[in-house]
Protein backbone atom coordinates (compact mmCIF):
# COMPACT_ATOMS: atom_id res chain seq x y z
CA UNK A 1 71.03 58.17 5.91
CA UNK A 2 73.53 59.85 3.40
CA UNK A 3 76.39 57.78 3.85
CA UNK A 4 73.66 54.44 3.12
CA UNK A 5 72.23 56.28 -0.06
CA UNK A 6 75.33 57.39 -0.79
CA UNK A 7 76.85 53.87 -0.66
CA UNK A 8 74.07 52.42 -3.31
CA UNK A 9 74.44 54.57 -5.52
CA UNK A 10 78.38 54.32 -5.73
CA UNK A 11 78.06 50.20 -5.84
CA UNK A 12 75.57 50.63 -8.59
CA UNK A 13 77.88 52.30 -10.69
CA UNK A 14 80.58 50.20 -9.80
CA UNK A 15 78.40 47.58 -10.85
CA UNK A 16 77.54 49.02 -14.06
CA UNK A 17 80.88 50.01 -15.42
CA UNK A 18 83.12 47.02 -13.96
CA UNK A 19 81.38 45.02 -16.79
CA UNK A 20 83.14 47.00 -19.16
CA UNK A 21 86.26 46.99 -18.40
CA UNK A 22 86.37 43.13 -17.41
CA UNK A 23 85.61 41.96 -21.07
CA UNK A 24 87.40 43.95 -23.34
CA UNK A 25 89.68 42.52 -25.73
CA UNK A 26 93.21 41.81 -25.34
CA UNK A 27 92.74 41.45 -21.19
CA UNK A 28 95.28 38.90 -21.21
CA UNK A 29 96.19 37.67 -18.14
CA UNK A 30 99.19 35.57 -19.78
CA UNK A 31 100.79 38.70 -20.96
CA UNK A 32 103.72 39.46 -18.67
CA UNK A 33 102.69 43.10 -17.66
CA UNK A 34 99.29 41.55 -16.38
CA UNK A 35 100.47 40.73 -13.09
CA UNK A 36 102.32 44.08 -12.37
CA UNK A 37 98.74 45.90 -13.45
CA UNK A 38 96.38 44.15 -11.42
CA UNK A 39 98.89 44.80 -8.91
CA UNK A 40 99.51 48.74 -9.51
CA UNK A 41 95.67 48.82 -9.66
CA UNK A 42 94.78 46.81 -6.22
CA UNK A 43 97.33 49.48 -4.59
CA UNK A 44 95.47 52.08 -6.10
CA UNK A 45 92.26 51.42 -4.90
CA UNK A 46 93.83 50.18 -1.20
CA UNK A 47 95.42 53.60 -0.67
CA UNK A 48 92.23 55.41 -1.83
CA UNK A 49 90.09 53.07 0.73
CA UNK A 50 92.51 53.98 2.92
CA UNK A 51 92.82 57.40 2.72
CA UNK A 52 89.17 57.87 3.08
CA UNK A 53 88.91 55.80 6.30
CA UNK A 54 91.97 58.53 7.89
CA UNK A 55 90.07 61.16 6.70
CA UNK A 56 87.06 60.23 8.49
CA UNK A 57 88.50 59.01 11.35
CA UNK A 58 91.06 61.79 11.63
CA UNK A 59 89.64 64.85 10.38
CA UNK A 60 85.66 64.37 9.78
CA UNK A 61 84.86 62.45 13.17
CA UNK A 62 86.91 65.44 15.30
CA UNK A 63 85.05 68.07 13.34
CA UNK A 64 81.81 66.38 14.40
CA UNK A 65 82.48 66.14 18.22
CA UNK A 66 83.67 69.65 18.15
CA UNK A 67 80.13 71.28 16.49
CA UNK A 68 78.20 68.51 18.65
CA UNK A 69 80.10 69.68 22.00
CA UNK A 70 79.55 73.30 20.75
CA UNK A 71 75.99 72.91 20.35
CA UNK A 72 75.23 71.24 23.60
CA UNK A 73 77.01 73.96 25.33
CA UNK A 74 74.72 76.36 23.97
C-alpha cells in the first residue's frame, strides 16, 4: 500500500515539474552539446533506477525475510 501511494505521488510530481523544464528557452536540440546532455542525463536517471532496484533486491528484501523468519519463530 505504501510503495502504490508512494508511486502516485512521485509520478505526479514528475508530471508537474517535467513541463517546466521541457519548454524553456534556448532547449536547442541543434546545439552540439544537446546530444551529450540528454545523454549524461538518461545515465543519470538509469543508474539511480538502478541503484534502487539493488537496494531492494539486495539489502531491503533480505532484511524482510530475516524479521519475517524471526517473527514466525516466535
Amino acid at each position: 500500500m505504501k510503495n502504490t501511494v508512494a508511486m502516485t505521488v512521485l509520478i505526479g510530481l514528475m508530471t508537474a515539474f517535467s513541463q517546466f523544464s521541457q519548454a524553456h528557452p534556448g532547449h536547442d536540440h541543434s546545439h552540439w552539446s544537446s546530444d551529450p546532455i540528454h545523454i549524461i542525463t538518461l545515465a543519470i536517471v538509469g543508474s539511480v533506477l538502478t541503484g534502487a532496484f539493488v537496494y531492494n533486491q539486495f539489502i531491503l528484501k533480505p532484511k524482510k525475510q530475516k524479521q519475517q523468519e524471526a517473527h514466525h519463530d516466535a
